[in-house]
Protein backbone atom coordinates (compact mmCIF):
# COMPACT_ATOMS: atom_id res chain seq x y z
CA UNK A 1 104.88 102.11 98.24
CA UNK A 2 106.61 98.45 98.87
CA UNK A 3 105.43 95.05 97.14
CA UNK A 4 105.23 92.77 100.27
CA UNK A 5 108.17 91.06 99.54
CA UNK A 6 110.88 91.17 102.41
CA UNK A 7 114.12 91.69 101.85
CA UNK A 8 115.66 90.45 104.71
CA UNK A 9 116.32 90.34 108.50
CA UNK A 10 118.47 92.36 110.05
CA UNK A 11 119.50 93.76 113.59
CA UNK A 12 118.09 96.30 115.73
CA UNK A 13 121.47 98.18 117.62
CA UNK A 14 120.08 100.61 119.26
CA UNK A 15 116.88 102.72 121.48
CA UNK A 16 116.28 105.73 122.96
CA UNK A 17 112.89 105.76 124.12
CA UNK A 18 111.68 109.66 124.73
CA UNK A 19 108.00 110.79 125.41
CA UNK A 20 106.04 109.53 123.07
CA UNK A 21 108.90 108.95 120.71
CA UNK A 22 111.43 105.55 119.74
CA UNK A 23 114.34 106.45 118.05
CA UNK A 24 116.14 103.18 116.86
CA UNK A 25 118.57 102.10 114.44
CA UNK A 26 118.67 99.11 112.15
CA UNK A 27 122.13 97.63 110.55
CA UNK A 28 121.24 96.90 107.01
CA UNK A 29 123.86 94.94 104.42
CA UNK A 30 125.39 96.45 101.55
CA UNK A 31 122.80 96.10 98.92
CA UNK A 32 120.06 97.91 100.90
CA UNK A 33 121.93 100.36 102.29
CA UNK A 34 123.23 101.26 98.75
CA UNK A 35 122.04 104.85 98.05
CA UNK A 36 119.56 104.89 100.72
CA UNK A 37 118.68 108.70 101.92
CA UNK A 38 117.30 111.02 104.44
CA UNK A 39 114.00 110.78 103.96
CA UNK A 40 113.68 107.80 102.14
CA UNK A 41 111.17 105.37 102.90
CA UNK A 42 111.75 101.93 104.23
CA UNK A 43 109.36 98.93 105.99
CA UNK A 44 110.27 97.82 109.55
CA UNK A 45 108.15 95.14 109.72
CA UNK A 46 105.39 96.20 107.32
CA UNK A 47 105.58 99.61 109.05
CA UNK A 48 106.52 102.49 107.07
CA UNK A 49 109.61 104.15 108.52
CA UNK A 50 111.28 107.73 107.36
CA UNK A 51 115.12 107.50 107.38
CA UNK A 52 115.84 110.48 109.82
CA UNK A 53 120.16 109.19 110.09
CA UNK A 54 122.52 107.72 108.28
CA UNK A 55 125.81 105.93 109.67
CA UNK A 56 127.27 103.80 107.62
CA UNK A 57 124.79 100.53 107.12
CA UNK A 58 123.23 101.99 110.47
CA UNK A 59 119.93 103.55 109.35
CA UNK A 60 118.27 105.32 112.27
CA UNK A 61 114.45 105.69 112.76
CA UNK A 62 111.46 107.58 114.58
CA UNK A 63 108.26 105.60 115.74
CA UNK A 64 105.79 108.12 117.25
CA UNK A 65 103.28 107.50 119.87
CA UNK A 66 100.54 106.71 116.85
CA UNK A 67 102.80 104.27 115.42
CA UNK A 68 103.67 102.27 118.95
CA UNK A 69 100.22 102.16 120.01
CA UNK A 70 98.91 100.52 116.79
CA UNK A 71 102.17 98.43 116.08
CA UNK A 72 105.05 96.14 116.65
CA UNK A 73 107.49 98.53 116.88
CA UNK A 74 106.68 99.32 120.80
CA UNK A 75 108.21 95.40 121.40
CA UNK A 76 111.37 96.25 119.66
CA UNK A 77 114.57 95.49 121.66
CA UNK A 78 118.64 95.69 120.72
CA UNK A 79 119.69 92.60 118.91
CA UNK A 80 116.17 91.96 117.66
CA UNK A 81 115.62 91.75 114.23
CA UNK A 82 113.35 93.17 111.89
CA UNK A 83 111.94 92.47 108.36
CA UNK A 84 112.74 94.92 105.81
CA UNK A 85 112.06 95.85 102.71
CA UNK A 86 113.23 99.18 100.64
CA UNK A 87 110.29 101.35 99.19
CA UNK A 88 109.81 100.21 95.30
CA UNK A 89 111.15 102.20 92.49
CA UNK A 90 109.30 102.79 89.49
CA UNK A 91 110.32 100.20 87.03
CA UNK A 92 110.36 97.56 89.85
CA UNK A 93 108.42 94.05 89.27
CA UNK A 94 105.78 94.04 91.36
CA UNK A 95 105.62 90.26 92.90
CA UNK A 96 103.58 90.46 96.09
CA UNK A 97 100.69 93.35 95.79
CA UNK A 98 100.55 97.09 96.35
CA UNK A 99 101.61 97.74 100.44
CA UNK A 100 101.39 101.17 101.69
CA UNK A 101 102.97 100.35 104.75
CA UNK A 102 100.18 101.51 107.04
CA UNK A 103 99.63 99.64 109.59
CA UNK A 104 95.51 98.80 110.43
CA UNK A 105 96.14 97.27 113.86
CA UNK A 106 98.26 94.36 115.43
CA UNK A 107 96.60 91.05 115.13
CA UNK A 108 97.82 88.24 117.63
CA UNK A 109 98.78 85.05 116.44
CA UNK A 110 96.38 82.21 118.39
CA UNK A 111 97.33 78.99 116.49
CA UNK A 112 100.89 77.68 115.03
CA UNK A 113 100.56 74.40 113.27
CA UNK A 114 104.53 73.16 110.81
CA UNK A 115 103.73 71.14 107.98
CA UNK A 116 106.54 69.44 106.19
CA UNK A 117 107.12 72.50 103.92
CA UNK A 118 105.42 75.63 105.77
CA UNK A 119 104.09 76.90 108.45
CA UNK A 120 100.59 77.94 108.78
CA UNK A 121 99.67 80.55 111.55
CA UNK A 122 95.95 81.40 112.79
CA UNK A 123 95.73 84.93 113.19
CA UNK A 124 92.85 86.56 114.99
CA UNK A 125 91.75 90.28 114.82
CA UNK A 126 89.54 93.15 115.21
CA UNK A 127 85.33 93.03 113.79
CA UNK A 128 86.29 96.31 111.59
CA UNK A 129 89.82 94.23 110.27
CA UNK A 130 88.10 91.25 109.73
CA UNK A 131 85.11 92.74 107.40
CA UNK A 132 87.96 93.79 105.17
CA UNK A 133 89.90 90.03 105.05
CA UNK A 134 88.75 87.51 102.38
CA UNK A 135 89.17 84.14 101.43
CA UNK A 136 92.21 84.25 98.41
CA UNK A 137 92.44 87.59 99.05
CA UNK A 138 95.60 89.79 99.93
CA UNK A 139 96.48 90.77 103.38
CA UNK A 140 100.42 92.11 104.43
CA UNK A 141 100.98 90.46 107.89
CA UNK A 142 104.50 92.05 109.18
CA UNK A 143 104.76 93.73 105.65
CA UNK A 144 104.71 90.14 103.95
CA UNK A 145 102.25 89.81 100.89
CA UNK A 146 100.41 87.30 101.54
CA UNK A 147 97.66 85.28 100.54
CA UNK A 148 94.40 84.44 102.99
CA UNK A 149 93.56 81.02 103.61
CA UNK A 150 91.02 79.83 105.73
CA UNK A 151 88.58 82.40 107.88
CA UNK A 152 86.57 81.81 110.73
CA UNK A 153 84.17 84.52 111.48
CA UNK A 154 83.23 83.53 114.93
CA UNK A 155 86.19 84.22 116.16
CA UNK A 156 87.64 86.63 113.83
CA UNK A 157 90.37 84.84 112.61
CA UNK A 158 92.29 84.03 109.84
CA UNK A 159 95.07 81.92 108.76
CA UNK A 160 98.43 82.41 106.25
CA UNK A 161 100.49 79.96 105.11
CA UNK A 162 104.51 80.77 104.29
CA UNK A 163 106.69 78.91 102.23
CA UNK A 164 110.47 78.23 103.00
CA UNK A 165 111.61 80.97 101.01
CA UNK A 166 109.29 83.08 103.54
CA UNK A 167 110.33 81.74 106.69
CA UNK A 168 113.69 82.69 105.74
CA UNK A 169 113.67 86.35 105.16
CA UNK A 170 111.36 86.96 107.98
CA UNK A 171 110.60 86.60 111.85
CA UNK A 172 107.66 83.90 111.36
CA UNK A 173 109.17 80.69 112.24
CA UNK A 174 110.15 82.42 115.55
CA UNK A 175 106.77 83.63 116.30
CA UNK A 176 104.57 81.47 119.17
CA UNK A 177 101.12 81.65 120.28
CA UNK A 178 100.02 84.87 122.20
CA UNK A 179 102.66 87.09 119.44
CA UNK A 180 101.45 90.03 117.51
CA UNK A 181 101.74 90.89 114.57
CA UNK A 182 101.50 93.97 111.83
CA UNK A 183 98.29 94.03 109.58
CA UNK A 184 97.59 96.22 106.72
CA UNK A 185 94.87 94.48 104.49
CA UNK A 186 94.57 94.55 100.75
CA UNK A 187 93.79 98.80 100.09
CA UNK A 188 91.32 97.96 97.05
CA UNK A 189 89.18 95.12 99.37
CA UNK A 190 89.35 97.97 101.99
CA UNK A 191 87.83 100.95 99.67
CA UNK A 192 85.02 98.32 97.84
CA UNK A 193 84.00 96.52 101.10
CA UNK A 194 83.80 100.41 102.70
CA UNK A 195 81.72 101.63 99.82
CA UNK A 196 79.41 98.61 99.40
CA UNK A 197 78.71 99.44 103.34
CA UNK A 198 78.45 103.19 102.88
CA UNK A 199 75.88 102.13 100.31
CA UNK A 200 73.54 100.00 102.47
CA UNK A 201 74.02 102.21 105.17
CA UNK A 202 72.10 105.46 103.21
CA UNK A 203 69.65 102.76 102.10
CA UNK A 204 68.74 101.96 105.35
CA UNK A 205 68.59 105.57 106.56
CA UNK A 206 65.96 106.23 103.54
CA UNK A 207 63.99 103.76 104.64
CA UNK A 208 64.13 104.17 107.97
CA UNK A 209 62.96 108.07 107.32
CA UNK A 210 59.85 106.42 105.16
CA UNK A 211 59.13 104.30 107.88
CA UNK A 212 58.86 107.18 110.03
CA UNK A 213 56.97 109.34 107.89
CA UNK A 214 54.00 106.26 107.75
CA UNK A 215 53.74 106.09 111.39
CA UNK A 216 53.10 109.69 111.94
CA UNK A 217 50.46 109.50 109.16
């Protein structure tokens, strides 16, 4: 599990792209690549990532085809860097909300307005992605925790505002218009909105059968 709050940027140095596989490998600093394992968990991005090497602070990583198709990580390229953030350890303060690092689908950024202090970025998405994004509620966008502003439902969208402290540690100030991005929204909004719908839809099927049943009569 991760908290949505990046860590950092840092380089990608090197791809091997095999059929239907990335391998890649990420040069981390000191203090994340401190005790950091085979098989240990880490966010690329918002995407979670097994640790399949070790070299040094060069971490190396496996995206299957599932992964590229419904992420980022198809678009990344040597010298690019990523957001990351080190899976949280029990104990941890929690200061963004609960991120499994499962990516829903890439979203694509279609406005980019700077204020003095932040940046504010209209991000537009799936029908199914949108039912589960509300107004204050939590959405990771890149594996940032962050809070949803505005919505528009006609056109699916969405927008997040980050602070200075966000721009920093992640790619946001360098994305433009026509970008994607990672999506994962809030896991408890998904599982209520999902059962509220699950609900109306067996309502609907009762009375659809009753309906039924008084015609024929």
């Amino acid at each position: 599990m991760f908290t949505g709050i990046a860590q950092g940027l840092f380089p990608v140095n090197t791809l091997v792209k095999q059929e239907g596989l990335l391998h890649y490998t990420v040069v981390l600093n000191e203090s994340l690549g401190k005790g950091l394992k085979l098989g240990a968990s880490v966010a690329i991005d918002g995407v979670c990532q097994t640790v399949v090497a070790i070299n040094g602070l060069e971490i190396g990583f496996d995206a299957m085809l599932e992964t590229l198709s419904k992420t980022t990580l198809s678009e990344l390229a040597i010298n690019k860097k990523v957001s990351v953030e080190r899976s949280v350890c029990l104990g941890d303060e929690i200061g963004g909300h609960e991120v499994s690092g499962h990516v829903f689908e890439k979203g694509k950024i279609i406005a980019k307005k700077n204020t003095e202090n932040n940046l504010c970025l209209t991000i537009q998405c799936s029908d199914k992605c949108f039912s589960f994004i509300k107004p204050k509620g939590f959405i990771a966008v890149d594996g940032s925790s962050l809070t949803v502003g505005l919505v528009n439902k006609a056109q699916n969208s969405f927008e997040v505002y980050l602070i200075p402290e966000t721009l920093r540690v992640t790619n946001f100030s360098n994305k433009n218009v026509g970008d994607h991005v990672n999506l994962e929204p809030d896991m408890k909004t998904m599982i209520l909105v999902e059962a509220v719908q699950s609900q109306f839809a067996d309502i609907y099927h009762r009375l659809e059968k009753i309906e039924n049943k008084l015609k024929v009569k």
